[in-house]
Protein backbone atom coordinates (compact mmCIF):
# COMPACT_ATOMS: atom_id res chain seq x y z
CA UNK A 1 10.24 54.61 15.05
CA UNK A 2 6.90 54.44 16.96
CA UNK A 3 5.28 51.24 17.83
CA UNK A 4 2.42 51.87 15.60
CA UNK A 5 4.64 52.12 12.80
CA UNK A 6 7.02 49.14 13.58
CA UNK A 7 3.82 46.99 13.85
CA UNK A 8 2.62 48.56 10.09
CA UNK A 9 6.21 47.31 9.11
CA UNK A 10 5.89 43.77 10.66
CA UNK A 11 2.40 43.34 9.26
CA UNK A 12 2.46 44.56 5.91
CA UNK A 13 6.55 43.68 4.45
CA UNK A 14 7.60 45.15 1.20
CA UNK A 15 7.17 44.00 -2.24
CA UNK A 16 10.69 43.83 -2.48
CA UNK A 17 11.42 42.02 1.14
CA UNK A 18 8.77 39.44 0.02
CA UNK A 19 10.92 38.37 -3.66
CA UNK A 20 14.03 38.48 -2.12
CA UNK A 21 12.93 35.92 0.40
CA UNK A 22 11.97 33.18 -1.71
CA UNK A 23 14.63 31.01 -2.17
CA UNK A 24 16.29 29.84 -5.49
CA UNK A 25 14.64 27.26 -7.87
CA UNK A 26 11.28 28.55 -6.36
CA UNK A 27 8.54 31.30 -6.75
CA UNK A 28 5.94 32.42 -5.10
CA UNK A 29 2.48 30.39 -4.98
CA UNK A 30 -0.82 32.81 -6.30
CA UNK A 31 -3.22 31.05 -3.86
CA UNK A 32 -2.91 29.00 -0.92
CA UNK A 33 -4.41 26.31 -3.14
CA UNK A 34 -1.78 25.72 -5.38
CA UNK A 35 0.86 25.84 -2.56
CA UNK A 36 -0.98 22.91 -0.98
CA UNK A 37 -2.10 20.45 -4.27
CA UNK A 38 2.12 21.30 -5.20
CA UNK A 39 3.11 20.12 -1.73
CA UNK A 40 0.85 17.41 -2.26
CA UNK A 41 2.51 15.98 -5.50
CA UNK A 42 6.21 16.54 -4.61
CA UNK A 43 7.88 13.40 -5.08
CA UNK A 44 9.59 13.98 -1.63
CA UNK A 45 6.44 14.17 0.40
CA UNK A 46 5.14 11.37 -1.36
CA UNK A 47 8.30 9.21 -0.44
CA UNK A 48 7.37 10.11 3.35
CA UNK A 49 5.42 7.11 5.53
CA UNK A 50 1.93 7.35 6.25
CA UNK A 51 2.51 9.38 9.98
CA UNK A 52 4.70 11.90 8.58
CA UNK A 53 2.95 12.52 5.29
CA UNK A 54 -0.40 13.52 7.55
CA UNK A 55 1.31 15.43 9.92
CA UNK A 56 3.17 17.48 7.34
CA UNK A 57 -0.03 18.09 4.95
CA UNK A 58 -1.45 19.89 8.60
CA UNK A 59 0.92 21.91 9.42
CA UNK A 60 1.26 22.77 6.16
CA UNK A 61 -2.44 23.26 5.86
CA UNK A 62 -2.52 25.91 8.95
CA UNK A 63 0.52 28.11 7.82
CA UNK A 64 -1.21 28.47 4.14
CA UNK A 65 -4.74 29.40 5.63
CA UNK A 66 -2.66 32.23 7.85
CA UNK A 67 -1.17 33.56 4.96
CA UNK A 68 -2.07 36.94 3.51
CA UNK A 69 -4.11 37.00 0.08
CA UNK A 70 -1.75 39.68 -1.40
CA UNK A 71 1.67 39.01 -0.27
CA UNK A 72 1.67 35.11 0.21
CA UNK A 73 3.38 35.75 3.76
CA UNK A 74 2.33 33.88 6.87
CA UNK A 75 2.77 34.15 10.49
CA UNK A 76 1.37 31.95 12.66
CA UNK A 77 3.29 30.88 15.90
CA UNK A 78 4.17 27.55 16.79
CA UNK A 79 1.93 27.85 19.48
CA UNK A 80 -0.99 28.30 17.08
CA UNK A 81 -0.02 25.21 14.71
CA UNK A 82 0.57 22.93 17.93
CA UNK A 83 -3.36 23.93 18.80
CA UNK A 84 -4.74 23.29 15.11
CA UNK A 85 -3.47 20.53 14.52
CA UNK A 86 -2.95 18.63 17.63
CA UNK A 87 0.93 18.41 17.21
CA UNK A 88 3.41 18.59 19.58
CA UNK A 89 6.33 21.21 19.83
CA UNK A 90 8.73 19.65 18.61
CA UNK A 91 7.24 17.61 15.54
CA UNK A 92 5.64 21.34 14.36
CA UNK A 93 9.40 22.57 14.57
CA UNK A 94 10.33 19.72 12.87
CA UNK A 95 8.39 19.65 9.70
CA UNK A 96 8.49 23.72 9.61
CA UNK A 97 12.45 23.14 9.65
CA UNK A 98 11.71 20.37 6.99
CA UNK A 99 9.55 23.10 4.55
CA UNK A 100 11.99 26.18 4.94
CA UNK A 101 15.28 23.54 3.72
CA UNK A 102 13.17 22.54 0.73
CA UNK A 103 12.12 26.12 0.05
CA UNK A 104 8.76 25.68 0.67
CA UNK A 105 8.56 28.51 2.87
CA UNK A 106 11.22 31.83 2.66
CA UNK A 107 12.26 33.36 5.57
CA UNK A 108 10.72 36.64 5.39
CA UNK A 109 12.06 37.85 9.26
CA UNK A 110 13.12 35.51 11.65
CA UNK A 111 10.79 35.16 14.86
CA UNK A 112 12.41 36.34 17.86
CA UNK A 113 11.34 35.82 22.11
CA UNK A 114 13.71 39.33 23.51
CA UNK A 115 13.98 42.18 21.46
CA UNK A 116 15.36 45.50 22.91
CA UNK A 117 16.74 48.88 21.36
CA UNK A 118 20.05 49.02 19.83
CA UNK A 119 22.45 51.72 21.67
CA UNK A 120 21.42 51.37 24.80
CA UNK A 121 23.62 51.15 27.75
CA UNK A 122 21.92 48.02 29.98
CA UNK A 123 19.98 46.54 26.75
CA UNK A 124 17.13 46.83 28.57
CA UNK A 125 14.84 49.14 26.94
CA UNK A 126 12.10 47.47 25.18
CA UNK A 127 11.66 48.56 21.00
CA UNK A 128 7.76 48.47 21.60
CA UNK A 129 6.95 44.92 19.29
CA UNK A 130 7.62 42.77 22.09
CA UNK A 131 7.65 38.59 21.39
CA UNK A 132 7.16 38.32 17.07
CA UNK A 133 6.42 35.21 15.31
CA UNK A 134 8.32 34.31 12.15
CA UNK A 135 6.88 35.33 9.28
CA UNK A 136 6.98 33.05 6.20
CA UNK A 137 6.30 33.57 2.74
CA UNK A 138 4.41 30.56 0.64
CA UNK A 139 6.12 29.32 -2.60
CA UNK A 140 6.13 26.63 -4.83
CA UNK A 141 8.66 25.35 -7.86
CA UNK A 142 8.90 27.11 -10.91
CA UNK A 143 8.44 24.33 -13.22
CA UNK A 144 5.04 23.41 -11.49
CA UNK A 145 2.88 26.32 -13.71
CA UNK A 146 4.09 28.77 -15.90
CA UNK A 147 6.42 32.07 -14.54
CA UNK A 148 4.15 34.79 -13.94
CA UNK A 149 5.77 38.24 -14.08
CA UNK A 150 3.86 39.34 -10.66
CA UNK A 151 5.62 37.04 -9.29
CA UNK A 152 9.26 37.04 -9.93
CA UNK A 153 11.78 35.48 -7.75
CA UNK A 154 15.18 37.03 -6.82
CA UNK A 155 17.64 34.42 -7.87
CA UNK A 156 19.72 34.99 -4.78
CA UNK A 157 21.29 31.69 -2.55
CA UNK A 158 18.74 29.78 -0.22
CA UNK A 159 18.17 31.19 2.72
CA UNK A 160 17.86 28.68 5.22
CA UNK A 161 17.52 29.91 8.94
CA UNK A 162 16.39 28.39 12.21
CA UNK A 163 15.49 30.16 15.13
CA UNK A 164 17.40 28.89 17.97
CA UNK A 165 15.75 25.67 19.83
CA UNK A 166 16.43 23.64 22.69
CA UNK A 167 14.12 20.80 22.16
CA UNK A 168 15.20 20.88 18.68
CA UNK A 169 18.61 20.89 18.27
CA UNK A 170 20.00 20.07 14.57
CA UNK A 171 20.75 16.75 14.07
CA UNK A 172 23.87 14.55 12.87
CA UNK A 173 23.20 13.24 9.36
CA UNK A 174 25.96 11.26 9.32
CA UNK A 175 24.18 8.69 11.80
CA UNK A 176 21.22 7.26 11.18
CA UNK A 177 17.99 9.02 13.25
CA UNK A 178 16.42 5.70 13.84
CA UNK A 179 17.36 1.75 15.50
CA UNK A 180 16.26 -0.04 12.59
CA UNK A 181 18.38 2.08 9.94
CA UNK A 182 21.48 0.28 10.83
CA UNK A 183 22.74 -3.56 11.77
CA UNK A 184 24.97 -4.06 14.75
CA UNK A 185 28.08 -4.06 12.36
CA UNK A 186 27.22 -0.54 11.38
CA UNK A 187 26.27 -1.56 8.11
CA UNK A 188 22.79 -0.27 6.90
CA UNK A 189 20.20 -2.69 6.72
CA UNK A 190 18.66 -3.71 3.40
CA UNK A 191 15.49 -2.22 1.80
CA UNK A 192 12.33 -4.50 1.68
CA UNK A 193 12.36 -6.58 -1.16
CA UNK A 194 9.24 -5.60 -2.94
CA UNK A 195 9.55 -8.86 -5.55
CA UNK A 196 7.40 -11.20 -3.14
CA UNK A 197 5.53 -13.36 -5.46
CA UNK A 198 1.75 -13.31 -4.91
CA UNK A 199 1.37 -17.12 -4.52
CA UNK A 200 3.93 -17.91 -1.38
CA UNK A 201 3.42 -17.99 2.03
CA UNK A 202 5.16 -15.96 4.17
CA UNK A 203 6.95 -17.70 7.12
CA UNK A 204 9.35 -15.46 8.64
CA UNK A 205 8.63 -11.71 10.10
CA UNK A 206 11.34 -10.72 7.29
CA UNK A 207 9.01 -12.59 4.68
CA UNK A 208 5.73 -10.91 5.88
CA UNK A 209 7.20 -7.43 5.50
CA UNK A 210 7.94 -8.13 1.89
CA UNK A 211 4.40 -9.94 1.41
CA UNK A 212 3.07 -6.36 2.96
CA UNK A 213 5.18 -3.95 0.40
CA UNK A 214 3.90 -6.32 -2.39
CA UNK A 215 0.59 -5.54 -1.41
CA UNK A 216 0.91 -1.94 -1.37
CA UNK A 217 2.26 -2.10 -5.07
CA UNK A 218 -1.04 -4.32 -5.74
CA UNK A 219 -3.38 -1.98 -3.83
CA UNK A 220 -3.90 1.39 -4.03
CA UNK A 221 -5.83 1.75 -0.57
CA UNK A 222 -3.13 -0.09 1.09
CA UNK A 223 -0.13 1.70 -0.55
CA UNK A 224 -1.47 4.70 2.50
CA UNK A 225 -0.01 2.50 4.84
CA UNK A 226 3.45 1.30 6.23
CA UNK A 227 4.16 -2.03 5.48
CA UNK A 228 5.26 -2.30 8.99
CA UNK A 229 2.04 -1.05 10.11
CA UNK A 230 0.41 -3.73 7.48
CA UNK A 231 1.86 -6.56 9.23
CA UNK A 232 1.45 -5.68 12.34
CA UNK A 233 -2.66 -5.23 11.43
CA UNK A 234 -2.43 -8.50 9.27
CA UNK A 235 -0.68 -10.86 11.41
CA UNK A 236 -3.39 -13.47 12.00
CA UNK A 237 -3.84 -13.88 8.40
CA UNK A 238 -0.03 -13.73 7.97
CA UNK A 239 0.71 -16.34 10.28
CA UNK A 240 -2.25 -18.58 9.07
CA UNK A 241 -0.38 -19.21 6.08
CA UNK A 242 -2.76 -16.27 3.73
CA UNK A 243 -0.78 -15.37 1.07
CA UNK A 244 -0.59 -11.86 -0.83
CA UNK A 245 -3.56 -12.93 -3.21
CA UNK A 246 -5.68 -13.91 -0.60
CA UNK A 247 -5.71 -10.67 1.49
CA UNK A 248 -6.38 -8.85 -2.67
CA UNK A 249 -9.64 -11.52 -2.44
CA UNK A 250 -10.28 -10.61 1.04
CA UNK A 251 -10.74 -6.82 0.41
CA UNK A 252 -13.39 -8.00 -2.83
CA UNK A 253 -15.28 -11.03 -1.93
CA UNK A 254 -16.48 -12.56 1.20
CA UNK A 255 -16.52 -15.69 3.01
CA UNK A 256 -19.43 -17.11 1.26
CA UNK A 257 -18.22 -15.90 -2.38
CA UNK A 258 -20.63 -12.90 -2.39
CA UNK A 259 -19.11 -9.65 -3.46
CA UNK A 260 -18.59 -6.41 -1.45
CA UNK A 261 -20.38 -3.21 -2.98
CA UNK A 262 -18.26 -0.24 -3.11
CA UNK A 263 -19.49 3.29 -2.51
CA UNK A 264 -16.89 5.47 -3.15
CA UNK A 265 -15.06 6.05 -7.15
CA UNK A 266 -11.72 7.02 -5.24
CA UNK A 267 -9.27 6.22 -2.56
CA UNK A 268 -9.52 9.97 -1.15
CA UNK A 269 -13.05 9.77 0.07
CA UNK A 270 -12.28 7.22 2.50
CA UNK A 271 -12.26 8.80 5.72
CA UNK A 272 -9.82 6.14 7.77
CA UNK A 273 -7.93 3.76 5.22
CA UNK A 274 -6.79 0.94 8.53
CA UNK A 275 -10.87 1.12 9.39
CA UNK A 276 -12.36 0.13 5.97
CA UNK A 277 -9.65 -2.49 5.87
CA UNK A 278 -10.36 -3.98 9.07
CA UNK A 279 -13.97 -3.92 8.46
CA UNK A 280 -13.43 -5.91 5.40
CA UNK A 281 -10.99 -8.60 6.71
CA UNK A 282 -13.13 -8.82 10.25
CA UNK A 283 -15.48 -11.46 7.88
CA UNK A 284 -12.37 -13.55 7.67
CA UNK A 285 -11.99 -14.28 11.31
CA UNK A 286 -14.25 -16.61 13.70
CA UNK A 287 -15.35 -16.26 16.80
CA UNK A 288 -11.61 -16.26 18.34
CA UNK A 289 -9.97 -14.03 16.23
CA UNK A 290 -8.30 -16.54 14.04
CA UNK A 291 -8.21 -16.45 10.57
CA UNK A 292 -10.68 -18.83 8.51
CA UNK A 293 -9.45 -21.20 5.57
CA UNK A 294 -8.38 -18.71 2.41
CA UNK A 295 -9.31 -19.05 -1.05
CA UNK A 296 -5.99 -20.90 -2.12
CA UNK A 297 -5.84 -23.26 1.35
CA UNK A 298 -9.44 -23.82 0.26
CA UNK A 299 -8.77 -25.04 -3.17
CA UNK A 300 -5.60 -27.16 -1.88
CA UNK A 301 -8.28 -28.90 0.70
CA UNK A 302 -10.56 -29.52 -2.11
CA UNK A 303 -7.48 -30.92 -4.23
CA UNK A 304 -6.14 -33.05 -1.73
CA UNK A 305 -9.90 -34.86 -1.41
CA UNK A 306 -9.87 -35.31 -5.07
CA UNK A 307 -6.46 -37.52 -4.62
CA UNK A 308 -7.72 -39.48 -1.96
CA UNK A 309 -10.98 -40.38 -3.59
CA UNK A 310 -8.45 -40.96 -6.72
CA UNK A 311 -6.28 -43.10 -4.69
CA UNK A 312 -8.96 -45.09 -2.70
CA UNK A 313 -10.97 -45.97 -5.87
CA UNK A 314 -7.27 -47.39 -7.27
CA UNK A 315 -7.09 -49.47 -4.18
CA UNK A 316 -10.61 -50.71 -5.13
CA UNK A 317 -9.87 -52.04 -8.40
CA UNK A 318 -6.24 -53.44 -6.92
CA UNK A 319 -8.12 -55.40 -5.00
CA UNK A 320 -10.87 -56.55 -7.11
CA UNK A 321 -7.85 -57.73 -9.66
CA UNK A 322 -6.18 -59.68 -7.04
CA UNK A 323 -8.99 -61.53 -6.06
CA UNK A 324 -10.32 -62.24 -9.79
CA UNK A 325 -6.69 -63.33 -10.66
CA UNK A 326 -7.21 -61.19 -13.99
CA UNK A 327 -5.99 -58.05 -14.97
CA UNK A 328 -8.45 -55.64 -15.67
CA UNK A 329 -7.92 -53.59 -18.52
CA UNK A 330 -8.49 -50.20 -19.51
CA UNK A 331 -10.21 -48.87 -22.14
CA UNK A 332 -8.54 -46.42 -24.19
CA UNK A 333 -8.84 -43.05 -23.22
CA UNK A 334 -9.58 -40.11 -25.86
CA UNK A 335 -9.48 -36.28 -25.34
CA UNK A 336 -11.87 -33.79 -24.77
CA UNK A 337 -11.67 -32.63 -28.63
CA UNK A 338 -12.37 -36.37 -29.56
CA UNK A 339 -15.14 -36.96 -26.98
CA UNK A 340 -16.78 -33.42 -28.41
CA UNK A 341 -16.35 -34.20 -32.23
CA UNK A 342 -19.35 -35.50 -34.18
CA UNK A 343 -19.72 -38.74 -35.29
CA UNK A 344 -18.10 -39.15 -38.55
CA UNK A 345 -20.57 -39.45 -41.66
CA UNK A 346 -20.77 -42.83 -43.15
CA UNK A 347 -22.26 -43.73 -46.08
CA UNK A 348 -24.85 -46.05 -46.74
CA UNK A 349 -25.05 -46.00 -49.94
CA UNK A 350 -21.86 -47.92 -50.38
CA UNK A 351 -22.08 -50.44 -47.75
CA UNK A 352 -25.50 -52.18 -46.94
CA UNK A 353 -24.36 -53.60 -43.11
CA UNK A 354 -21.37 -55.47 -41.98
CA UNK A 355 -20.04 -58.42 -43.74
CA UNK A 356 -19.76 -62.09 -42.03
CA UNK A 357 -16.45 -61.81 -40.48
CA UNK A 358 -17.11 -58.46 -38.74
CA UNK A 359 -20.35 -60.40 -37.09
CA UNK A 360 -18.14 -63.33 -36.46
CA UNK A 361 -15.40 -60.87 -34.55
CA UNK A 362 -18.04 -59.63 -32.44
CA UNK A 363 -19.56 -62.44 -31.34
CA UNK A 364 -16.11 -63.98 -30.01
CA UNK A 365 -15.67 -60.45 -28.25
CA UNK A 366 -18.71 -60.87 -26.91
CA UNK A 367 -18.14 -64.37 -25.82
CA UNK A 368 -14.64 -63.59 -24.04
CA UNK A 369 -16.50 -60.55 -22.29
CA UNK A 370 -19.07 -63.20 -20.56
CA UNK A 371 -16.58 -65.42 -19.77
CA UNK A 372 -14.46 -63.16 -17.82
CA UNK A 373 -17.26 -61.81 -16.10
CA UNK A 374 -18.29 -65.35 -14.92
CA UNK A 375 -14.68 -65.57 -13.95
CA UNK A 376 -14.86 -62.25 -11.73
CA UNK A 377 -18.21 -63.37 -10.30
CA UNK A 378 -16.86 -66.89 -9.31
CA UNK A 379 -14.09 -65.49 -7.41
CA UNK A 380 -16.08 -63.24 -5.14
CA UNK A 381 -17.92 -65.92 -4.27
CA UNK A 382 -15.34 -68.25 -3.48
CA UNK A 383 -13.51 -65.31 -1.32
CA UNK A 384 -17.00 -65.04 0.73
CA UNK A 385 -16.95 -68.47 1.90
């Protein structure tokens, strides 16, 4: 075989080599688009964190613009992805390893670094392709659209191969891949509760990461982020005592009660998510840095003025009935409904005016009224000598 024809065979695979590479459960994507907005809505990307979501959609994103219109296959080099997308080595490796065990992408041939003729004596004699890159054909679940009959799926066993890797060897799943997975005891450590109630305070670091996944079930802007990464960018409202319904007013109304104005219908068109949050919350904080007053701190300031002015106005009339010697007495109170109603309709007709003893009754009222006044009065003026 000439070069020119092993490089005809490299670029351009066969129909057949192309079906029989896409793994089981999957078929091959028509467009690069629907590879992507499919990747996009898997339930298992969307269960990533914020980093690794990102960094998959780009690597992603480069091997589907490399790939052939007609055949689906694609064969960039890892070189190439680490200079598109700003990756390192071994995260590209990683997340490539992560698409070809979720059939994402079927090992069409398997890159190699050395390749010489078979038969010779030394294994030294050089085929004529040199160094090839993996090449990779796009596909997608079959439940996502409809089967097409162009493109039909072998229903052979996943294929799942890795070229071989240094700086990536395969790791033990039996142990956790990061500190914070498991407790000193080996135990795992427990999820965050996400039942925070919107109302309470946070006081611990524990109880702040639980405020933070509460507000990424409340918020859809803030569901893009980590709710480590939330409380480490909240912390001075955190720690201020702010509670998960203050940082929802926060993002909506400012200091002075005015309103922002949004310019965008969807969380998407928001270039950086941690910027436009910041921005908002930055009218929250004084010239230090520290949080100001919230919205519910606020209202319990404005509460706890109300008692006092309650309490010193009691204190008031205490003392005003100590030095009368009396007991002032109330008047009855009525409700709101009562104090509301209209008068009641009386008819004059049946009674010209009140009688004698009604006059009588309210001149003695009237009478006692005066008297305890002058009573009051006297008092005060004997406590001012």
């Amino acid at each position: 075989m000439t070069a020119v024809a092993g490089w005809a065979e490299v670029l351009s695979p066969s129909k057949a080599l192309v079906l029989a590479s896409v793994p089981r459960g999957m078929r091959r994507t028509p467009d690069q688009q629907t590879f992507l907005r499919a990747l996009r809505e898997d339930p298992d990307v969307l269960a990533l964190r914020y980093d690794g979501y990102g960094n998959l959609l780009r690597v992603a994103q480069v091997i589907a613009w490399a790939a052939d219109w007609t055949t689906m296959c694609s064969r960039p080099t890892i070189a190439r992805i680490c200079e598109r997308t700003g990756l390192s080595k071994a995260t590209v490796k990683r997340w490539v390893r992560w698409l070809r065990e979720r059939g994402w992408l079927g090992v069409v041939e398997e890159g190699t670094t050395v390749r010489f003729r078979k038969g010779t004596s030394a294994g030294l004699e050089d085929d004529g392709l040199g160094n090839r890159a993996a090449v990779w054909v796009l596909c997608i679940r079959r439940d996502i659209t409809p089967v097409s009959t162009d493109y039909t799926s072998s229903d052979q066993d996943k294929r799942i191969s890795e070229p071989p890797s240094v700086s990536l060897p395969e790791r033990d799943k039996k142990d956790p891949t990061r500190t914070r997975e498991a407790l000193r005891d080996g135990r795992r450590s427990p999820r965050i509760s996400p039942t925070w109630a919107l109302h309470e305070s946070p006081r611990t670091k524990r109880d702040r990461l639980a405020a933070c996944e509460r507000l990424r079930q409340e918020s859809n802007v803030l569901r893009h982020m980590t709710p480590w990464y939330l409380r480490w960018m909240l912390r001075a409202f955190l720690v201020a005592g702010w509670t998960v319904a203050d940082v929802l007013h926060a993002l909506d109304v400012r200091p002075d009660d005015s309103r922002w104005t949004y310019t965008w219908s969807s969380v998407d068109e928001l270039r950086h998510i941690p910027g436009w949050v910041r921005h908002r919350l930055a009218a929250w904080l004084d010239d230090d840095g520290q949080a100001l007053p919230s919205r519910s701190q606020r209202a319990a300031a404005t509460d706890a003025r109300r008692r006092e002015e309650q309490e010193e106005r009691g204190r008031a009339r205490e003392f005003m009935e100590a030095a009368a010697g009396v007991e002032l007495v109330d008047e009855p109170r009525v409700s709101r409904a009562e104090a509301l109603a209209p008068p009641p309709v009386v008819d004059v007709t049946l009674r010209s005016g009140p009688n004698e003893a009604f006059r009588a009754a309210r001149a003695e009222m009237a009478r006692h009224r005066e008297e305890r006044e002058a009573e009051i009065v006297a008092a005060l003026a004997r406590r001012r000598r």
